[in-house]
PDB file of N, CA and C in Angstrom:
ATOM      1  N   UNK A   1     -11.246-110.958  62.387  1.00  0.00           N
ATOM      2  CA  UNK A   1     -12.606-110.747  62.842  1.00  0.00           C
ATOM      3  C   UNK A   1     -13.537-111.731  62.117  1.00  0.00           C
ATOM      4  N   UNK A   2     -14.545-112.574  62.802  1.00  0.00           N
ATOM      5  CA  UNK A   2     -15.273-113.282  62.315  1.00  0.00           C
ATOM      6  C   UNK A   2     -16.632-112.308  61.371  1.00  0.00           C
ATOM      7  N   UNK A   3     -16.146-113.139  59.660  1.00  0.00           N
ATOM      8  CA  UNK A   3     -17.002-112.418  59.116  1.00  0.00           C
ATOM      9  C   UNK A   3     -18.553-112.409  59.277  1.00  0.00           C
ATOM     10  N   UNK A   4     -19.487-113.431  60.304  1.00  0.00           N
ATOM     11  CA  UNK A   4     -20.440-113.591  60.198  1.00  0.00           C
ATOM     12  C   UNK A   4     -20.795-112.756  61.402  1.00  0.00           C
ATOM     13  N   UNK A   5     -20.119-111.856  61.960  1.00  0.00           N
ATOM     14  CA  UNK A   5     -20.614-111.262  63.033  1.00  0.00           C
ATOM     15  C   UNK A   5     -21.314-110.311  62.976  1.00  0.00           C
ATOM     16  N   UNK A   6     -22.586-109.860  63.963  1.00  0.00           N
ATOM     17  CA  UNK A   6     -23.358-108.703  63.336  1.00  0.00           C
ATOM     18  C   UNK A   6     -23.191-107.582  64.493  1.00  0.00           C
ATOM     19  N   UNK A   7     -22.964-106.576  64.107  1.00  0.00           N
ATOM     20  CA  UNK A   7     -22.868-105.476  65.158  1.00  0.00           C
ATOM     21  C   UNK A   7     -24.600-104.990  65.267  1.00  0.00           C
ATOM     22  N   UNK A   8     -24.947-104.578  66.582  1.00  0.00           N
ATOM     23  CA  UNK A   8     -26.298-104.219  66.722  1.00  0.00           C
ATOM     24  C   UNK A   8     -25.561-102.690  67.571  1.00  0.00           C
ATOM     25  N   UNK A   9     -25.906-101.766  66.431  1.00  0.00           N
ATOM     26  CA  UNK A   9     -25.803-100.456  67.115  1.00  0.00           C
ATOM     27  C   UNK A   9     -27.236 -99.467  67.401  1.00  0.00           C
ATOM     28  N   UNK A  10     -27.619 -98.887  68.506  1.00  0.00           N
ATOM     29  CA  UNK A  10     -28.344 -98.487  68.841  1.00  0.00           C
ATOM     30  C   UNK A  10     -28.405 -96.605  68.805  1.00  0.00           C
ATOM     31  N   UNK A  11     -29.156 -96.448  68.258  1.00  0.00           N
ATOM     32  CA  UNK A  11     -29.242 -95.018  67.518  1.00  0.00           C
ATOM     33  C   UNK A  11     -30.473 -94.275  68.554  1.00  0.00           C
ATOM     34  N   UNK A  12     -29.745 -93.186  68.850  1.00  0.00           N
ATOM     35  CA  UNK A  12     -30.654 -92.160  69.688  1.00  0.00           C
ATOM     36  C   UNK A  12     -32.197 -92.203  69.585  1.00  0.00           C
ATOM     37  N   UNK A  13     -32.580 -92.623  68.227  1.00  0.00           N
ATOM     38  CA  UNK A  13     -33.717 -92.470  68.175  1.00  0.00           C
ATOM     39  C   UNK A  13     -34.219 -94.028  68.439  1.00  0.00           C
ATOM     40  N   UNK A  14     -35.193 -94.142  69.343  1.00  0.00           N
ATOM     41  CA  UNK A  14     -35.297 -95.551  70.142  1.00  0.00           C
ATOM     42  C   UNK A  14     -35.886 -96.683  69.224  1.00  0.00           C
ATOM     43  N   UNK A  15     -36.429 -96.098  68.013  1.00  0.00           N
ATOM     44  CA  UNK A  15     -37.581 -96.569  66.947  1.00  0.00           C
ATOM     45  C   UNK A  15     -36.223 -97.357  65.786  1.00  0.00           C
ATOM     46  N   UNK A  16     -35.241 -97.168  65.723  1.00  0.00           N
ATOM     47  CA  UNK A  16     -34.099 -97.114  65.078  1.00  0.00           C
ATOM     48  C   UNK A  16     -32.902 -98.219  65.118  1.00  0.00           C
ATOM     49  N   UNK A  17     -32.780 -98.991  65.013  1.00  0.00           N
ATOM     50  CA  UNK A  17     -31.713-100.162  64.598  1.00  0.00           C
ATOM     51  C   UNK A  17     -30.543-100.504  63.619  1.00  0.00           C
ATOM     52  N   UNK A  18     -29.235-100.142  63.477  1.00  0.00           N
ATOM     53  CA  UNK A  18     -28.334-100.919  62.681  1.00  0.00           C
ATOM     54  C   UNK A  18     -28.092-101.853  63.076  1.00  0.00           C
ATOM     55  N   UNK A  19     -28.260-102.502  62.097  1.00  0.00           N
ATOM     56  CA  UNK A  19     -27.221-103.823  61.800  1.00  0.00           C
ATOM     57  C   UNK A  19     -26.225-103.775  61.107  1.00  0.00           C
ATOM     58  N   UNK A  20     -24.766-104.082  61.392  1.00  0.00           N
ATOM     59  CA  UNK A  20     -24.016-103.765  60.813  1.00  0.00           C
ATOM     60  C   UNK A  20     -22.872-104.995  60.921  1.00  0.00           C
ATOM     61  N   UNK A  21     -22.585-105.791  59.143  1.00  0.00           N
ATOM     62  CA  UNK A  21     -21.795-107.252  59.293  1.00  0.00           C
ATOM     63  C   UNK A  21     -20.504-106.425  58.444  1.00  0.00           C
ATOM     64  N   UNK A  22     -19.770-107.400  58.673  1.00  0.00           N
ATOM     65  CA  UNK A  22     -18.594-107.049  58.063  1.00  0.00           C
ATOM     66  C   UNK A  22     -18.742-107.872  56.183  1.00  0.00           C
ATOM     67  N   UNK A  23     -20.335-108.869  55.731  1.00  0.00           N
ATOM     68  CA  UNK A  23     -20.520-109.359  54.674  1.00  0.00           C
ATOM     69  C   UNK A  23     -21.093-108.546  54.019  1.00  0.00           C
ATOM     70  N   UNK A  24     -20.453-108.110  52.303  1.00  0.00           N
ATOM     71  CA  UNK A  24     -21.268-107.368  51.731  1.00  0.00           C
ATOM     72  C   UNK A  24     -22.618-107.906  51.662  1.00  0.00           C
ATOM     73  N   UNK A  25     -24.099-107.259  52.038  1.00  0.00           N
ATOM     74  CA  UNK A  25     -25.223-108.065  51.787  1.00  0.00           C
ATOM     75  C   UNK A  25     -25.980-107.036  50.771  1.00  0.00           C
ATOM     76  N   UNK A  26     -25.472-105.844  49.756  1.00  0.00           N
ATOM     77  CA  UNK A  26     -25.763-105.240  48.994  1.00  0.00           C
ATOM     78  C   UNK A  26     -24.645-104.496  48.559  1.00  0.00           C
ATOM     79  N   UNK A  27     -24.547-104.899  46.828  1.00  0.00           N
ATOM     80  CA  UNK A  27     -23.481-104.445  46.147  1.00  0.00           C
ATOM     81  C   UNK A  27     -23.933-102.554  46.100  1.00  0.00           C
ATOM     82  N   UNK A  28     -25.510-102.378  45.743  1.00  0.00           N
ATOM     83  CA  UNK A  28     -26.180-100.958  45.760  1.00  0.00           C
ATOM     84  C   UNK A  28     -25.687 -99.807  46.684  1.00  0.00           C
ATOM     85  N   UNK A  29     -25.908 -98.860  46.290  1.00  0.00           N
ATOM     86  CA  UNK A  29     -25.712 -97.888  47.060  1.00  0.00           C
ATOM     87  C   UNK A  29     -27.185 -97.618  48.266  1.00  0.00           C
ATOM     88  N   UNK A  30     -27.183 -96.707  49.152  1.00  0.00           N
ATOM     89  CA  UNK A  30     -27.776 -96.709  50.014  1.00  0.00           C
ATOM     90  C   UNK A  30     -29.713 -96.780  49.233  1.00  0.00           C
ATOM     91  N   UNK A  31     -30.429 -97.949  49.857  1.00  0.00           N
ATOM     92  CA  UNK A  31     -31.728 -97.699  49.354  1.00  0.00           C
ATOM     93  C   UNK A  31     -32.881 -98.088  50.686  1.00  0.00           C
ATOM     94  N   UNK A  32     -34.109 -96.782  50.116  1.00  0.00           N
ATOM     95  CA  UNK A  32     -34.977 -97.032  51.528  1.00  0.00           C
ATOM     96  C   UNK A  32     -35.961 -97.876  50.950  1.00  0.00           C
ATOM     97  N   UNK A  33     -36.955 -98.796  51.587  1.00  0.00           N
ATOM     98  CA  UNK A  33     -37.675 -99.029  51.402  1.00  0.00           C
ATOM     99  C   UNK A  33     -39.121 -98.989  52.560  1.00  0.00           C
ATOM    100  N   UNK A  34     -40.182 -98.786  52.742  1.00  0.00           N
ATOM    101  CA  UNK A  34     -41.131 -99.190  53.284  1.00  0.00           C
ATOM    102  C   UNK A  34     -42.185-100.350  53.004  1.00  0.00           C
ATOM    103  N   UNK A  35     -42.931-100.480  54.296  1.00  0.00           N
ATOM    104  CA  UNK A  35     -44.199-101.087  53.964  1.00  0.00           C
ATOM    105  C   UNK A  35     -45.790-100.333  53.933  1.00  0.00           C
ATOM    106  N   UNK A  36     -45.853-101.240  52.389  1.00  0.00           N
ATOM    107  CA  UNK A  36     -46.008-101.641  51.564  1.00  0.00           C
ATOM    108  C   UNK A  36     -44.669-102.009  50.431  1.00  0.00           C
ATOM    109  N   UNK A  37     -44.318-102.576  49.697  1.00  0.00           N
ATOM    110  CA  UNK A  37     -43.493-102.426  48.449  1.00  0.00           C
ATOM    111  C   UNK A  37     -44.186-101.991  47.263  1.00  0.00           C
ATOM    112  N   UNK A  38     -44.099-100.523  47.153  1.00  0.00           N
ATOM    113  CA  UNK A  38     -44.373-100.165  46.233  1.00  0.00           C
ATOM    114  C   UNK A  38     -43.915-100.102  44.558  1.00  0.00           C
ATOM    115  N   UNK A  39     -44.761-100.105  43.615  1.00  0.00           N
ATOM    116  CA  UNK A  39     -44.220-101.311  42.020  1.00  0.00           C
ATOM    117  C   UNK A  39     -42.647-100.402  41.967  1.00  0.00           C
ATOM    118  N   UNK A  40     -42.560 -99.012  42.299  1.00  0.00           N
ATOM    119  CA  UNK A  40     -40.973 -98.441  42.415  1.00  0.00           C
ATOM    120  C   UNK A  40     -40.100 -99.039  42.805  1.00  0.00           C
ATOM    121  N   UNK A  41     -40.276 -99.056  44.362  1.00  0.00           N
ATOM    122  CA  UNK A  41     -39.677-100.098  45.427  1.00  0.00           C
ATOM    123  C   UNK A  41     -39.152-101.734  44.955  1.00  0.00           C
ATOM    124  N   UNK A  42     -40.558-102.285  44.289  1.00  0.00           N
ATOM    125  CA  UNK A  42     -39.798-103.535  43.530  1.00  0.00           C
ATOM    126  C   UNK A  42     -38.915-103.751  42.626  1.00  0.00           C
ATOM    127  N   UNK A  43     -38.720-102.413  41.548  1.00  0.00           N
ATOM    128  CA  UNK A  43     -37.951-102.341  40.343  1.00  0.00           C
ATOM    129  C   UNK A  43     -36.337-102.033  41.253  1.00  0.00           C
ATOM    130  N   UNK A  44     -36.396-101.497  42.241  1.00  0.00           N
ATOM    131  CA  UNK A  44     -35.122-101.477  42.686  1.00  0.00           C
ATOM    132  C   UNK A  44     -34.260-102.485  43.393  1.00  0.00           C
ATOM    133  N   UNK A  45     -35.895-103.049  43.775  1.00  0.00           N
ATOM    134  CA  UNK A  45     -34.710-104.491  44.914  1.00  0.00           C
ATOM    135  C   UNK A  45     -34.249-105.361  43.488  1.00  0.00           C
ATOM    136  N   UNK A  46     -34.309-105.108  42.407  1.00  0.00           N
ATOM    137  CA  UNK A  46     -33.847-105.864  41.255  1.00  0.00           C
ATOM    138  C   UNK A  46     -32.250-105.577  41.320  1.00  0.00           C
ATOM    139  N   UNK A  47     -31.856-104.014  42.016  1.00  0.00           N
ATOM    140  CA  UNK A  47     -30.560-103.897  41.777  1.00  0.00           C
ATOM    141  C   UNK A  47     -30.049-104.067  42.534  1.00  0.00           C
ATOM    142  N   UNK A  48     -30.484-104.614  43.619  1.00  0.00           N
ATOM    143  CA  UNK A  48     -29.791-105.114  45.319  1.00  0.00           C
ATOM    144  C   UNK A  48     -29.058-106.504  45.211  1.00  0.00           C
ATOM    145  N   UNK A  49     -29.296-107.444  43.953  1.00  0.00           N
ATOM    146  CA  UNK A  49     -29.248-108.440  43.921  1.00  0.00           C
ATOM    147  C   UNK A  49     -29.864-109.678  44.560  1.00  0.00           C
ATOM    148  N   UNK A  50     -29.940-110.682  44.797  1.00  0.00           N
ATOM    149  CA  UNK A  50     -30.476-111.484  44.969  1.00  0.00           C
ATOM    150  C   UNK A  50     -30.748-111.643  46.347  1.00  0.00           C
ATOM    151  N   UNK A  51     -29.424-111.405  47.132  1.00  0.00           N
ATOM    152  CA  UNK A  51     -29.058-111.325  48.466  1.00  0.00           C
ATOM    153  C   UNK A  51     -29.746-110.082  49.353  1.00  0.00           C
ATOM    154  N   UNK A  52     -29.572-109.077  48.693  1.00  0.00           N
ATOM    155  CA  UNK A  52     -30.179-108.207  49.052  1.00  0.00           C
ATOM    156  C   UNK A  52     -31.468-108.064  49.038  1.00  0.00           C
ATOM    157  N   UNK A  53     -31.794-107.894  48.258  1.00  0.00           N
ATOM    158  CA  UNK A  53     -33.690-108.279  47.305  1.00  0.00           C
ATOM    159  C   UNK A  53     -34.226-109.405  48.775  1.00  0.00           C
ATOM    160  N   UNK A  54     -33.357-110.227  48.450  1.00  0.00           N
ATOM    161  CA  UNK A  54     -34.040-111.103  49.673  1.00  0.00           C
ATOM    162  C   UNK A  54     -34.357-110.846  51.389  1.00  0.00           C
ATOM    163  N   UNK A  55     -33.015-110.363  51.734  1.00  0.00           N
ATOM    164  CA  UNK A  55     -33.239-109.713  53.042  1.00  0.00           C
ATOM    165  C   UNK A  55     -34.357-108.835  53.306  1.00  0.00           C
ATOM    166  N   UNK A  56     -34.314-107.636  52.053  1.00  0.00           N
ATOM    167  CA  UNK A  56     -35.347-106.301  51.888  1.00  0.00           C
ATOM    168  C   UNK A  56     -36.897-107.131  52.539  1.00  0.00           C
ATOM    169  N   UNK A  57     -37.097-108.154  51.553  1.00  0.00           N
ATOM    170  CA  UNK A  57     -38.148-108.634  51.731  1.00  0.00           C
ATOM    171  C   UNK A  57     -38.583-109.567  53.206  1.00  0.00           C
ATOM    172  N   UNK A  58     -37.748-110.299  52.703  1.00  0.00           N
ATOM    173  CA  UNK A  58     -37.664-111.024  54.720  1.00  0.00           C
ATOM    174  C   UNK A  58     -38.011-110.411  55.783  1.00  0.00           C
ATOM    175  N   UNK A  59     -37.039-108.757  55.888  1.00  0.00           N
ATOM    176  CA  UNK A  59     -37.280-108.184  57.022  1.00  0.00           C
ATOM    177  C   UNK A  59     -38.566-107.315  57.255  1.00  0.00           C
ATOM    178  N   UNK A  60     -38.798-107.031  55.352  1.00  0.00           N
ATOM    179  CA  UNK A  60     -40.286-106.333  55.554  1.00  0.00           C
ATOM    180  C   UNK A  60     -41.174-107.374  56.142  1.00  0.00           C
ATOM    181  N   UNK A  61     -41.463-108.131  55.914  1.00  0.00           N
ATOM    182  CA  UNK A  61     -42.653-109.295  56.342  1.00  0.00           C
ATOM    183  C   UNK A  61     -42.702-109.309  57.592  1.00  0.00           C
ATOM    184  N   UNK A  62     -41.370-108.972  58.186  1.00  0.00           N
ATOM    185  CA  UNK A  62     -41.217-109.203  60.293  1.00  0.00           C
ATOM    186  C   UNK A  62     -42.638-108.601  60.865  1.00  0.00           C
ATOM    187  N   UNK A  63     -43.108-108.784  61.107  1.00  0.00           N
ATOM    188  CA  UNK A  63     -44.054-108.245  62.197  1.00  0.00           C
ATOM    189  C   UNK A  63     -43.216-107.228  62.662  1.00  0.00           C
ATOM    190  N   UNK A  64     -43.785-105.926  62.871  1.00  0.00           N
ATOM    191  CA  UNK A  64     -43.284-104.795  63.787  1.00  0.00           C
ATOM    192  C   UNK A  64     -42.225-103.662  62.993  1.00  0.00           C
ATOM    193  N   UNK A  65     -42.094-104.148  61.754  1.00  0.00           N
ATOM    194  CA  UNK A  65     -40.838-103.282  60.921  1.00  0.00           C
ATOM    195  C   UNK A  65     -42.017-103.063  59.997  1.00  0.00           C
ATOM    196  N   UNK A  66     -41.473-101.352  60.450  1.00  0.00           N
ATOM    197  CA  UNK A  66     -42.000-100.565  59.330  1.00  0.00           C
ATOM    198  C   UNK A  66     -41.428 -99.883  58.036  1.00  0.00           C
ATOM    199  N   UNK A  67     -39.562-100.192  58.310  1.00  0.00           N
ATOM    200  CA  UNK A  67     -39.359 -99.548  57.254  1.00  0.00           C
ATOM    201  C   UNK A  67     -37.372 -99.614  57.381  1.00  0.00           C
ATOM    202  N   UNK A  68     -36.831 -99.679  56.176  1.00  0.00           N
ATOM    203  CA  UNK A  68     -35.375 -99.962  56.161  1.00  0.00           C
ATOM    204  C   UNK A  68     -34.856 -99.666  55.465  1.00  0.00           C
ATOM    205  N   UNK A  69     -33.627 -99.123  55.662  1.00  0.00           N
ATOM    206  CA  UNK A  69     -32.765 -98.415  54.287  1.00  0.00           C
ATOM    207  C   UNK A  69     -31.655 -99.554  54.557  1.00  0.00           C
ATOM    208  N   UNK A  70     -30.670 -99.987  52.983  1.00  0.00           N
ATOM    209  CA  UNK A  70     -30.051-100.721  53.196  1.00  0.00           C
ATOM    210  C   UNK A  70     -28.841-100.376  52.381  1.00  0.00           C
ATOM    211  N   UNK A  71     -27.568-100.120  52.852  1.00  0.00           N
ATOM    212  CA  UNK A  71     -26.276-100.349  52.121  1.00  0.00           C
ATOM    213  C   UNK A  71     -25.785-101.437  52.345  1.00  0.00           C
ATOM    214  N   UNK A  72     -24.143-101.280  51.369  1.00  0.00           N
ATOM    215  CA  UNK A  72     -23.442-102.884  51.309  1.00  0.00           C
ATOM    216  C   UNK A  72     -23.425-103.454  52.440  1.00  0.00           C
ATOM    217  N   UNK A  73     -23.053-103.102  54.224  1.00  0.00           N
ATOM    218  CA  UNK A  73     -22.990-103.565  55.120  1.00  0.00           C
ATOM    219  C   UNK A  73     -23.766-103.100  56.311  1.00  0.00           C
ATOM    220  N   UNK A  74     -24.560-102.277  55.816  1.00  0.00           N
ATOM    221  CA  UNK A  74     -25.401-102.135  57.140  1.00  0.00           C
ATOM    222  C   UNK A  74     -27.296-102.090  56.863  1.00  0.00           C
ATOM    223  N   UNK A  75     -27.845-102.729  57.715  1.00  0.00           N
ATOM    224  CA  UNK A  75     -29.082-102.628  57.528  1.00  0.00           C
ATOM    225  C   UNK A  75     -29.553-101.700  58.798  1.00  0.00           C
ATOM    226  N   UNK A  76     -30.446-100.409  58.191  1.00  0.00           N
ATOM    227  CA  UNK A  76     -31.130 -99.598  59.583  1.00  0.00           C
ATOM    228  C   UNK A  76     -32.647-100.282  59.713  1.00  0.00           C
ATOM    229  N   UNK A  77     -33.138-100.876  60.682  1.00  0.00           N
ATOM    230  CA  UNK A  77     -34.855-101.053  60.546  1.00  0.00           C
ATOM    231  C   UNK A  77     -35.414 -99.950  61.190  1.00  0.00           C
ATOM    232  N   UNK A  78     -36.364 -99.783  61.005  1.00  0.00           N
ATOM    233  CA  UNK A  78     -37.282 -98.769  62.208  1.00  0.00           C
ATOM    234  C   UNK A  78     -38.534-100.016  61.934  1.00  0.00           C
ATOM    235  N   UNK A  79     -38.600-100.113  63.383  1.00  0.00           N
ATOM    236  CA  UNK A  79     -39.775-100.466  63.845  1.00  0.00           C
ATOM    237  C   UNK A  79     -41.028 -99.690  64.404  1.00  0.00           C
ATOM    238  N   UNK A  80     -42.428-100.516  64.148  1.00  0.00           N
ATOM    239  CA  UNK A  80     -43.759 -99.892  64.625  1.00  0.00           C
ATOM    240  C   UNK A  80     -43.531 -99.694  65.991  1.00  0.00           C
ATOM    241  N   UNK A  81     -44.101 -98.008  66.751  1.00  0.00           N
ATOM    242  CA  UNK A  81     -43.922 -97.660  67.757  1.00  0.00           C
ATOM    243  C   UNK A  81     -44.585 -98.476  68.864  1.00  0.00           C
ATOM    244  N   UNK A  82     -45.487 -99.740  68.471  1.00  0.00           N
ATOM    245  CA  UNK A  82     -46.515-100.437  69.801  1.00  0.00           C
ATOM    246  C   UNK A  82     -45.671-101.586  69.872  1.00  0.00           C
ATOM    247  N   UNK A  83     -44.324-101.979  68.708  1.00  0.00           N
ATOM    248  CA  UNK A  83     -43.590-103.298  69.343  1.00  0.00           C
ATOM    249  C   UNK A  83     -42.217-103.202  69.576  1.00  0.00           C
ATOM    250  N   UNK A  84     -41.618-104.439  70.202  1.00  0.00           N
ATOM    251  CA  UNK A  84     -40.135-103.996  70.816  1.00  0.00           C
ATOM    252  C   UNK A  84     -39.337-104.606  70.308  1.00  0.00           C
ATOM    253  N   UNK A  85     -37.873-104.072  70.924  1.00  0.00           N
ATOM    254  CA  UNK A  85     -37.136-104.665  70.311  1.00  0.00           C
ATOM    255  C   UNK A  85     -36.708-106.139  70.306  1.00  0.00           C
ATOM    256  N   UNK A  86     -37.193-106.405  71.288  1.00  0.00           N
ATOM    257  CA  UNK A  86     -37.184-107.948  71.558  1.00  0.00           C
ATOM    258  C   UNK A  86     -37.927-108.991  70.952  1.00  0.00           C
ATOM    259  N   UNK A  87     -38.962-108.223  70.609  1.00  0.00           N
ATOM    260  CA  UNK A  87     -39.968-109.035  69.361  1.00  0.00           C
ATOM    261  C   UNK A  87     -39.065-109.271  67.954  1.00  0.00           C
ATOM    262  N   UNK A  88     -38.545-108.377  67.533  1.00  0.00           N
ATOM    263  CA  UNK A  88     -37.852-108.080  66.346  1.00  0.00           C
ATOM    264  C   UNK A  88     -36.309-108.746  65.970  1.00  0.00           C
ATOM    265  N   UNK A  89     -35.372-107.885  66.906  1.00  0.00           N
ATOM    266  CA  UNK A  89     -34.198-107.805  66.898  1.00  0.00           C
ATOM    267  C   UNK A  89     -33.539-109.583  66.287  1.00  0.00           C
ATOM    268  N   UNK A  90     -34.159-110.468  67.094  1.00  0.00           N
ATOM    269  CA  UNK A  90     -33.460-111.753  66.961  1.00  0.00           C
ATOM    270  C   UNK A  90     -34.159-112.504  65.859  1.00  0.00           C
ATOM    271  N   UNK A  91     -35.515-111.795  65.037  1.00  0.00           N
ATOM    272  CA  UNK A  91     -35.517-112.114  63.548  1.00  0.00           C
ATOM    273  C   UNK A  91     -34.665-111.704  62.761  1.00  0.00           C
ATOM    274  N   UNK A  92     -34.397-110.199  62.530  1.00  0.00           N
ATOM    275  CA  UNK A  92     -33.686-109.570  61.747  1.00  0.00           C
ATOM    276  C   UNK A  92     -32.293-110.250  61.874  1.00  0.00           C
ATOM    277  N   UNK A  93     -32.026-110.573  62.812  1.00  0.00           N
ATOM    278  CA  UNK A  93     -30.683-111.675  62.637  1.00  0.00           C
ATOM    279  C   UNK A  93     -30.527-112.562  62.059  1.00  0.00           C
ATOM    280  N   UNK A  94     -31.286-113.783  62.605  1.00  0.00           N
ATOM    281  CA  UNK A  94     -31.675-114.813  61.663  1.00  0.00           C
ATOM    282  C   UNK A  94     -31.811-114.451  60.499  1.00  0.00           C
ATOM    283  N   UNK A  95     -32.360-113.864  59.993  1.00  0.00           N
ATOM    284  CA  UNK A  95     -32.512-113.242  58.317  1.00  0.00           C
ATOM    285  C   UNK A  95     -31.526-113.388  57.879  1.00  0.00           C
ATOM    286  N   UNK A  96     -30.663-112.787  58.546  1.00  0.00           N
ATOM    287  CA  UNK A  96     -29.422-112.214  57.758  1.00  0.00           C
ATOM    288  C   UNK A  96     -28.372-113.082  58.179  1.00  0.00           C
ATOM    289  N   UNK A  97     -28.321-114.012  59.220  1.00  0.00           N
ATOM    290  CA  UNK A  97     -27.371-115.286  59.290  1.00  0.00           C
ATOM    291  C   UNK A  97     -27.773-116.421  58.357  1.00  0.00           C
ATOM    292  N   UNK A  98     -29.043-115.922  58.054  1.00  0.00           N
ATOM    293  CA  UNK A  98     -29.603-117.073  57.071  1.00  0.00           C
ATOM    294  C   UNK A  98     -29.156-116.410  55.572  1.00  0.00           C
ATOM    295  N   UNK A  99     -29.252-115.770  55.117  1.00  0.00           N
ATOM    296  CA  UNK A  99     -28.520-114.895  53.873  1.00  0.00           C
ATOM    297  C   UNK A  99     -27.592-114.953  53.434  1.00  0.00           C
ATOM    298  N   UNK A 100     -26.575-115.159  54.819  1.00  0.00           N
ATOM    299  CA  UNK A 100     -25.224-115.261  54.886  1.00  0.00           C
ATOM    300  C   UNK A 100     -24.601-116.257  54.514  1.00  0.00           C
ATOM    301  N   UNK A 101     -25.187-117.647  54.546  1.00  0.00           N
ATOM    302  CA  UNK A 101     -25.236-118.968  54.338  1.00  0.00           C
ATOM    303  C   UNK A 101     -25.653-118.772  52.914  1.00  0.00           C
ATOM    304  N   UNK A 102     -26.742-118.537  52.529  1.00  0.00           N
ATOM    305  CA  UNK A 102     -27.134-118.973  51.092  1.00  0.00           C
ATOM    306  C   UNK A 102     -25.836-118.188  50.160  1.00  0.00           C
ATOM    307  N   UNK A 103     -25.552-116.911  50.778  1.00  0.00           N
ATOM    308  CA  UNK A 103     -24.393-116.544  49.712  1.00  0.00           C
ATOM    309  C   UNK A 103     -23.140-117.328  49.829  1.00  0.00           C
ATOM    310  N   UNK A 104     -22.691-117.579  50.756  1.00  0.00           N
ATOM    311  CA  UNK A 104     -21.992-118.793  50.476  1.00  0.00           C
ATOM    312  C   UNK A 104     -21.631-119.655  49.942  1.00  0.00           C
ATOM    313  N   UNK A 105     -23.082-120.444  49.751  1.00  0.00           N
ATOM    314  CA  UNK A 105     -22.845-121.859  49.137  1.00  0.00           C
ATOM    315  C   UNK A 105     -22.779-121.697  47.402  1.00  0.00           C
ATOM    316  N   UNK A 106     -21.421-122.508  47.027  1.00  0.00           N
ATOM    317  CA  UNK A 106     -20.972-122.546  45.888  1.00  0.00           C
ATOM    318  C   UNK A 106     -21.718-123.457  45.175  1.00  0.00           C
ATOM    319  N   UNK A 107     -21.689-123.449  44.120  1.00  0.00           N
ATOM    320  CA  UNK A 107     -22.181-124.599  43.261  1.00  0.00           C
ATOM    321  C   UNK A 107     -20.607-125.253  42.403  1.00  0.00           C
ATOM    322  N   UNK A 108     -20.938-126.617  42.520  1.00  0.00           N
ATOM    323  CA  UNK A 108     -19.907-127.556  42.298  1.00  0.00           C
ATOM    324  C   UNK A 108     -20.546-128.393  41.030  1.00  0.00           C
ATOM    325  N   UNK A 109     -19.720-128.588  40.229  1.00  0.00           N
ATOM    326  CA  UNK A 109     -20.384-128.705  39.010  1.00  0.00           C
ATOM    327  C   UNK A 109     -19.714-130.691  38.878  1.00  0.00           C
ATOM    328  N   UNK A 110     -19.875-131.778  38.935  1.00  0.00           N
ATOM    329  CA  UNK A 110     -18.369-132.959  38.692  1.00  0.00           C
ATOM    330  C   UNK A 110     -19.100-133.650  37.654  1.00  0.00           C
ATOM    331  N   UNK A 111     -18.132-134.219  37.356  1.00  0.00           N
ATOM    332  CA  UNK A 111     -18.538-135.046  35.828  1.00  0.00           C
ATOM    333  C   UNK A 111     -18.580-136.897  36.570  1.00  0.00           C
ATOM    334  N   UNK A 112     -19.753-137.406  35.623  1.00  0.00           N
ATOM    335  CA  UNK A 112     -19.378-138.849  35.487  1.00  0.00           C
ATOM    336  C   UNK A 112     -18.462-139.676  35.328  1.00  0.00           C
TER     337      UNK A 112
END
């Protein structure tokens, strides 16, 4: 199975979104966050790691997301009830195909 693939599962409640990769994108156990980031909220994306911490933030900024809980492989968004999913959906990807890449790349150290 290609690891960069993202499952988009759709949850009864219409406001409601997983994303779900087969890449760990948080070592943490399950954490919610909203908007605003509150000074709580920030002390924790410290334990999401870098990767995580980063997404948290990315996806808060989206226009239309109001709010996301995140484990090792799945991200839930809920979005604001006046926008759609079509506004949204194909940021929150990008985010996280873009994430996916930065964890990736190794650092190569060579000598003179």
């Amino acid at each position: 199975m290609d690891p960069h693939k993202i499952v988009i599962y759709h949850h009864p409640n219409p406001e409601l979104r997983s994303f779900l990769t087969m890449i760990e994108i948080s070592t943490h156990r399950v954490e919610h966050f909203k908007k605003p980031l509150s000074s709580e909220s920030k002390d924790v994306l410290k334990k999401l790691g870098v990767i995580g911490a980063g997404i948290v933030k990315d996806v808060l900024n989206t226009p239309g997301i109001k709010e996301l809980h995140i484990k090792p492989k799945e991200l839930i968004v809920k979005k604001e009830a006046d926008c759609t999913w079509e506004e949204i959906e194909g940021k929150v990807i990008k985010i996280l195909n873009h994430s996916f890449r930065r964890k990736e790349i190794r650092v190569v150290h060579t000598k003179n």
